[in-house]
N, C-alpha and C. Protein backbone atom coordinates (compact mmCIF):
# COMPACT_ATOMS: atom_id res chain seq x y z
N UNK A 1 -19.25 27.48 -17.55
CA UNK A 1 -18.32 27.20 -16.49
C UNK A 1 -17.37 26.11 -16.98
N UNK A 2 -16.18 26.03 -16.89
CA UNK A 2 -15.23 25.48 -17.45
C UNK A 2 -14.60 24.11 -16.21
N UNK A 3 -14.95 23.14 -16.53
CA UNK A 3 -14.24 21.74 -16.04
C UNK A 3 -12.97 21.80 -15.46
N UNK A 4 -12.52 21.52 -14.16
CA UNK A 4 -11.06 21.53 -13.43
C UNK A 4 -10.67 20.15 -14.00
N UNK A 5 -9.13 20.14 -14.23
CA UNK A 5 -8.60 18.66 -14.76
C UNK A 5 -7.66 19.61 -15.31
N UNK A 6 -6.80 17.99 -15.82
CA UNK A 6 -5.54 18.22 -16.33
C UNK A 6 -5.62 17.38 -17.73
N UNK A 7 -4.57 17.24 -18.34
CA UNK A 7 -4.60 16.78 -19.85
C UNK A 7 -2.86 15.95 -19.73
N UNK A 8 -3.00 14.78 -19.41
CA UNK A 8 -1.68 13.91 -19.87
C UNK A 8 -1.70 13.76 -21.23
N UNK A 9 -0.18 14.10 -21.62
CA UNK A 9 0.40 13.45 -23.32
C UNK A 9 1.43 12.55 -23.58
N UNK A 10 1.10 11.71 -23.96
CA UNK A 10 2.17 10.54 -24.09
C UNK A 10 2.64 10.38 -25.49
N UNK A 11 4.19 10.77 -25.44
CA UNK A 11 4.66 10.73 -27.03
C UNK A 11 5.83 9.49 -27.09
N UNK A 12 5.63 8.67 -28.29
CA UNK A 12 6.95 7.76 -28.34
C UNK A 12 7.61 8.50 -28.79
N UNK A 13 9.17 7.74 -28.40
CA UNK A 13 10.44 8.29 -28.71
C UNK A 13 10.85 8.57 -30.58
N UNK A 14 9.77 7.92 -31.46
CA UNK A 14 9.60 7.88 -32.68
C UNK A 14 8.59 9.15 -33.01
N UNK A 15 8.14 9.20 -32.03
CA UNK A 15 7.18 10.41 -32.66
C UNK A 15 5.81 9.63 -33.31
N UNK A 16 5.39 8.74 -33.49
CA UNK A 16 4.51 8.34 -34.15
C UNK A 16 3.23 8.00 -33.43
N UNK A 17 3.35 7.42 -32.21
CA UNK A 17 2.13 7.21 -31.91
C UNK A 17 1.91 8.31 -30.43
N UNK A 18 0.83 9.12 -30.81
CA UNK A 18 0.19 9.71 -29.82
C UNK A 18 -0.84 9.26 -28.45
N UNK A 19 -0.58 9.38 -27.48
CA UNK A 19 -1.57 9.02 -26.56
C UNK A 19 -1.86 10.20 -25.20
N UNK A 20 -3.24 10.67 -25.75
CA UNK A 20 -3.68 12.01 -24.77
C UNK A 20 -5.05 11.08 -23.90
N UNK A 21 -4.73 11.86 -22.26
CA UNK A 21 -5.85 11.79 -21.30
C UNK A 21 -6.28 12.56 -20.59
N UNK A 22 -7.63 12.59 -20.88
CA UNK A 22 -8.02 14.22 -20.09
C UNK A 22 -8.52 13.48 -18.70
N UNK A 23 -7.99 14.23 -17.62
CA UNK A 23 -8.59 13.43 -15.92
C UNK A 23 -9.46 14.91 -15.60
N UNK A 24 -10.58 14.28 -15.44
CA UNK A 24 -11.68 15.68 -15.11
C UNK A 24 -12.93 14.46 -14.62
N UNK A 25 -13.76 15.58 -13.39
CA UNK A 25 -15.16 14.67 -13.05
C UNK A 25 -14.56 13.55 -11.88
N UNK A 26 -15.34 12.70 -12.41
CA UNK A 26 -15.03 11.28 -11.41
C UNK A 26 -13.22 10.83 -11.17
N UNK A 27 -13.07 10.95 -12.43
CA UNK A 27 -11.37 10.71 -12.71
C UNK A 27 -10.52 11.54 -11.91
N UNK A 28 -10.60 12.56 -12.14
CA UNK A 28 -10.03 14.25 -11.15
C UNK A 28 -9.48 13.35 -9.60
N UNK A 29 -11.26 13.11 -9.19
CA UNK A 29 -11.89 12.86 -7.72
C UNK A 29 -10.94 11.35 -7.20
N UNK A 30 -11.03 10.39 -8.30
CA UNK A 30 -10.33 9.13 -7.94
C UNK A 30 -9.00 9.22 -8.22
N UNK A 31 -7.97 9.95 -8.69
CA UNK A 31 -6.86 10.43 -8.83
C UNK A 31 -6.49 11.19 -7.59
N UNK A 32 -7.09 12.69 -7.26
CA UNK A 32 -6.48 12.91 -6.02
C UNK A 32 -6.92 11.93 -4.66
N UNK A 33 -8.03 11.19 -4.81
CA UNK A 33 -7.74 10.02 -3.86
C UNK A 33 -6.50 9.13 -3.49
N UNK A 34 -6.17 8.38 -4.69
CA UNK A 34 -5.44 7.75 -4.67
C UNK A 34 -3.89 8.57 -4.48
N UNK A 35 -3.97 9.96 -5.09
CA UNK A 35 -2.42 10.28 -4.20
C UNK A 35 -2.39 10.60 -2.89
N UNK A 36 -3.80 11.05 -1.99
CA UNK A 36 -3.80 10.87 -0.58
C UNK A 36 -3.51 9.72 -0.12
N UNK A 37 -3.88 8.77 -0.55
CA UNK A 37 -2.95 7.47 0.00
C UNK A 37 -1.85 7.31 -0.60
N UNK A 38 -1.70 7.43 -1.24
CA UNK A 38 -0.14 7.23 -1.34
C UNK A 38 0.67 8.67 -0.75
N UNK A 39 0.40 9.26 -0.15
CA UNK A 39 1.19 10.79 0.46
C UNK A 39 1.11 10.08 2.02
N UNK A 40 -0.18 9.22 1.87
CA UNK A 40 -0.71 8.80 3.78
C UNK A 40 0.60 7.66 3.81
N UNK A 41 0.70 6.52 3.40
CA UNK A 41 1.49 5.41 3.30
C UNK A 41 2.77 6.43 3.24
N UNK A 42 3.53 7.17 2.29
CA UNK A 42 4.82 7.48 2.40
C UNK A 42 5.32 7.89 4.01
N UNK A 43 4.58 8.92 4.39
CA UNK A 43 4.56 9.83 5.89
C UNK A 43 4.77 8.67 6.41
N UNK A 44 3.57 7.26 6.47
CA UNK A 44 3.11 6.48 8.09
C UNK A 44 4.63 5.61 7.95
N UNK A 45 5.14 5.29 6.44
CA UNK A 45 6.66 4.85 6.44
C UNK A 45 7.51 5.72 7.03
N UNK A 46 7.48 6.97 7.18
CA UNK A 46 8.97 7.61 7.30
C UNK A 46 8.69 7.75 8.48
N UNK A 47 7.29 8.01 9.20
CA UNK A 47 7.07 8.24 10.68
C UNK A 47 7.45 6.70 11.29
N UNK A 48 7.24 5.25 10.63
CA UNK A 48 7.39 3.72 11.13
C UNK A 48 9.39 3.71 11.53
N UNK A 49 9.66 4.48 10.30
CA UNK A 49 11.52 4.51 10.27
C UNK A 49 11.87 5.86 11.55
N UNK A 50 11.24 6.99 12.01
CA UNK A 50 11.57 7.88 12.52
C UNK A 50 11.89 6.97 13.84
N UNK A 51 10.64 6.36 14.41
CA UNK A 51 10.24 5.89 15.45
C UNK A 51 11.35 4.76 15.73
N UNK A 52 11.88 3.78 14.71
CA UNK A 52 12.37 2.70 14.65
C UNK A 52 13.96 3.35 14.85
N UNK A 53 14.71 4.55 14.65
CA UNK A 53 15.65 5.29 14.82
C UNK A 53 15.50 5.89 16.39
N UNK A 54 14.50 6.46 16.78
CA UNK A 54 14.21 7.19 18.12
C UNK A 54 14.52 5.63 19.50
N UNK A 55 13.99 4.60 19.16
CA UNK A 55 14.11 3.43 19.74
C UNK A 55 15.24 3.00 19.54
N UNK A 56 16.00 2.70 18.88
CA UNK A 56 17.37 1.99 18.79
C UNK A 56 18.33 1.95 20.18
N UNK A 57 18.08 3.06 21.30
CA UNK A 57 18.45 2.41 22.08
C UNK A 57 18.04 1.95 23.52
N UNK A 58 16.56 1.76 22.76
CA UNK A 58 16.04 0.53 23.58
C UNK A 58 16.21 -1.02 23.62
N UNK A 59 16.71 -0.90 22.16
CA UNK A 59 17.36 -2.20 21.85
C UNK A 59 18.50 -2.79 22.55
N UNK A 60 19.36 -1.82 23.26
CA UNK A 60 20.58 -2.29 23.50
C UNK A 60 20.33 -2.56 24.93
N UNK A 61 19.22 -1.80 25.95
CA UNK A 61 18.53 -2.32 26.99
C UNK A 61 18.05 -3.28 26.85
N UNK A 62 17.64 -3.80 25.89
CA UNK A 62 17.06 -5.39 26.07
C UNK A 62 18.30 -6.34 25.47
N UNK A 63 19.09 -6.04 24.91
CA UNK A 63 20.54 -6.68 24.87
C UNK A 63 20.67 -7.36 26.68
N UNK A 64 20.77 -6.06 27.30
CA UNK A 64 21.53 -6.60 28.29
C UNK A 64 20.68 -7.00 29.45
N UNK A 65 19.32 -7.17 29.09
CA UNK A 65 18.46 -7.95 29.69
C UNK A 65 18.30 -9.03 29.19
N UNK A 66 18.68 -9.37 28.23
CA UNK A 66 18.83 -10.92 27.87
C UNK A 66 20.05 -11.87 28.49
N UNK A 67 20.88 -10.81 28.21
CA UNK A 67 22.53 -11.23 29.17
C UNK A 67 21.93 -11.71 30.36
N UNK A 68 21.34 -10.33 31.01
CA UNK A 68 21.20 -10.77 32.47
C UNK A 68 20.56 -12.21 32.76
N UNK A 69 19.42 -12.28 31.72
CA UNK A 69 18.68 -13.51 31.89
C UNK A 69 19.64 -14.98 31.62
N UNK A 70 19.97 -14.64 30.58
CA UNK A 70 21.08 -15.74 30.32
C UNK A 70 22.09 -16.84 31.45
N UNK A 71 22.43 -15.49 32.08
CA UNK A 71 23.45 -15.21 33.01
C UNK A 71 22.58 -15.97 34.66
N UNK A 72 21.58 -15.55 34.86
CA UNK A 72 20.57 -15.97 35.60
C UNK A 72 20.06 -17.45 35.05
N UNK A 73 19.83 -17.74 34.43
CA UNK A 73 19.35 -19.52 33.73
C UNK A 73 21.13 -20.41 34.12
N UNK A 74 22.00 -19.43 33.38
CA UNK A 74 23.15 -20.97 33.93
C UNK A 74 23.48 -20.99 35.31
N UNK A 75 23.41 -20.05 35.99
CA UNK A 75 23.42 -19.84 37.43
C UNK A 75 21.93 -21.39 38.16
N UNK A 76 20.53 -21.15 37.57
CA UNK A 76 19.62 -21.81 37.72
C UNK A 76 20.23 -23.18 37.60
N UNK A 77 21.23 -23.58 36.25
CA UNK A 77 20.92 -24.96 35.75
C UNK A 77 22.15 -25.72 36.93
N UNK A 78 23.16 -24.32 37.30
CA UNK A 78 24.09 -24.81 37.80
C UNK A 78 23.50 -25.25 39.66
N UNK A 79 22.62 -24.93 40.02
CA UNK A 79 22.36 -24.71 41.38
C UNK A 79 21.30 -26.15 41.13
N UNK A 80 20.45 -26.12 39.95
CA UNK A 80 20.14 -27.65 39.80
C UNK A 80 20.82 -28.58 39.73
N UNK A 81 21.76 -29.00 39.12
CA UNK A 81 23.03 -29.94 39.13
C UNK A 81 23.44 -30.27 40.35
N UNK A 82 23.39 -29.47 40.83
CA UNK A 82 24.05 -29.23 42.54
C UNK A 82 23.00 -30.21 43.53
N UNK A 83 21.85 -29.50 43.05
CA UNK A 83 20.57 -30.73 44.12
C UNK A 83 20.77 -31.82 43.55
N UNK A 84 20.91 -31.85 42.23
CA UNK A 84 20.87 -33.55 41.85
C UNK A 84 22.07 -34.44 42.63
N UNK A 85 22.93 -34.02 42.60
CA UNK A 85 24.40 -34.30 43.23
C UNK A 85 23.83 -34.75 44.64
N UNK A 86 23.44 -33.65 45.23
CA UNK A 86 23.23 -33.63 46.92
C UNK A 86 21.89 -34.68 46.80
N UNK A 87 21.24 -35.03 46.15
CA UNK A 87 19.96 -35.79 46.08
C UNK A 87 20.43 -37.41 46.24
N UNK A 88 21.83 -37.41 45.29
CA UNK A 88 22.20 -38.70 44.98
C UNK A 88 22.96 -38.92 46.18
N UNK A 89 23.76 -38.78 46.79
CA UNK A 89 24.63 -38.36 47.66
C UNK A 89 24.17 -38.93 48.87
N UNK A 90 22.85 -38.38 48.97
CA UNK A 90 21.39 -38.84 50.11
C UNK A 90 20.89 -39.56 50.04
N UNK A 91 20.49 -40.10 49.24
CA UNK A 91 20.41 -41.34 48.52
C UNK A 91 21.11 -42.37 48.68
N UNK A 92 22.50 -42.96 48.57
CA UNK A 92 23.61 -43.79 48.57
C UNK A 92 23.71 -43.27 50.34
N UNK A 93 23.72 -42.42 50.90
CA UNK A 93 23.86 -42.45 52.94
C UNK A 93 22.40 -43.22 53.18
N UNK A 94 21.53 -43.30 52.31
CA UNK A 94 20.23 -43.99 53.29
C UNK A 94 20.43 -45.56 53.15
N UNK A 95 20.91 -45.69 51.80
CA UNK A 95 21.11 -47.41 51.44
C UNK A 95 22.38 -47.65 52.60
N UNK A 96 23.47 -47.22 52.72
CA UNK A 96 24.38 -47.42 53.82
C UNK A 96 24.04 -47.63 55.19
N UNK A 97 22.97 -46.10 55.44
CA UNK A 97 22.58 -46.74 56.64
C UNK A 97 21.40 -48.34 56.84
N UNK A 98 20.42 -48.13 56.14
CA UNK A 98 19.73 -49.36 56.02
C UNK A 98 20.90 -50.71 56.17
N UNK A 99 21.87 -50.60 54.99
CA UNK A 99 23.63 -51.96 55.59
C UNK A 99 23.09 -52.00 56.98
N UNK A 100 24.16 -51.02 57.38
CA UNK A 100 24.36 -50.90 58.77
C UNK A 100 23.03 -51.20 59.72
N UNK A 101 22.22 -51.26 59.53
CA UNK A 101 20.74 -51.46 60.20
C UNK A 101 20.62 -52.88 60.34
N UNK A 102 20.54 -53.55 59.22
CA UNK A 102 20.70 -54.94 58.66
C UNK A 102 22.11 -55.40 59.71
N UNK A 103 22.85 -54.86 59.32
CA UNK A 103 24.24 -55.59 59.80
C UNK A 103 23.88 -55.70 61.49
N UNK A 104 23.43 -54.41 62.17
CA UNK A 104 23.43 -54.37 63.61
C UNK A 104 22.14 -55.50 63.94
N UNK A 105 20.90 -55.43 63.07
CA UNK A 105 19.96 -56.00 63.69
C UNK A 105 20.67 -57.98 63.37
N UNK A 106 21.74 -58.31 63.14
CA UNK A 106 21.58 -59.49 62.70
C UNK A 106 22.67 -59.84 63.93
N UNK A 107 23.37 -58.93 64.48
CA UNK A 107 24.27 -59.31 65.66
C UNK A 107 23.54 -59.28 67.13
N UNK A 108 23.82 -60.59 67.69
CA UNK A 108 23.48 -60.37 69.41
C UNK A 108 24.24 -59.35 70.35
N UNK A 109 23.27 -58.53 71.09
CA UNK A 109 24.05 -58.14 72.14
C UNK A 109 25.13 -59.12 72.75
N UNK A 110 25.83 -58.93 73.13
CA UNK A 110 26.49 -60.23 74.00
C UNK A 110 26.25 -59.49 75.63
N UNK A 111 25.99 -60.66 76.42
CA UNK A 111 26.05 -60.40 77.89
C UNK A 111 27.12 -59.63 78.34
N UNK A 112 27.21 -59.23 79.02
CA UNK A 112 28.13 -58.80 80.21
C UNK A 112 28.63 -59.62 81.17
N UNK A 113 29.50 -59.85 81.08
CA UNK A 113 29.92 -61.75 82.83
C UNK A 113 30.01 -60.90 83.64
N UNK A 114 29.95 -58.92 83.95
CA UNK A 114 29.90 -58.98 85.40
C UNK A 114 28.64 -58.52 85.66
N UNK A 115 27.64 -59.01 84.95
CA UNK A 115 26.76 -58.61 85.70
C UNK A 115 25.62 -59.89 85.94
């Protein structure tokens, strides 16, 4: 019964030095292994790029969900600014009124002469 395998020949461009390999047996077995992975890896790349092409315009949906968000945060920072303003604002009317509190509690009623 005759051995399955192949026979590589390696010739320099001089012709002089020969180099032959026979892949048969274990060798055969760990050879077509190793091109199943490498046939598995090429596919799971071109299927990683198919997928990454099929999506592209999901990308541009999250473009404009970032806008939106964007768009939504300066709206946020601007409506904060706004309380700070109105905070201070409230602030400087309570010290005024407290003045005015001070000022009234330090004056006498004055009588009335008709009564």
């Amino acid at each position: 019964m005759t051995e399955k395998g192949f026979t590589a020949t390696f010739i320099s461009n001089s012709g002089k030095t020969h180099h032959q390999f026979n892949v048969s047996g274990w060798k055969l077995h760990l050879t077509r292994v190793i091109l199943a992975l490498f046939v598995l890896m090429v596919s799971a790349a071109a299927a990683i790029v198919a997928f990454g092409f099929i999506e592209g315009g999901e990308t541009e949906r999250l473009r404009e969900e970032i806008s939106r968000l964007q768009d939504s945060l300066a709206i946020r920072r601007n409506i904060e600014v706004r309380l700070l303003n109105i905070e201070m604002t409230l602030e400087q009317l309570g010290i005024e009124r407290q003045r005015i509190e001070n000022i009234a509690s330090t004056i006498s009623p004055q009588v009335d002469s008709q009564e």
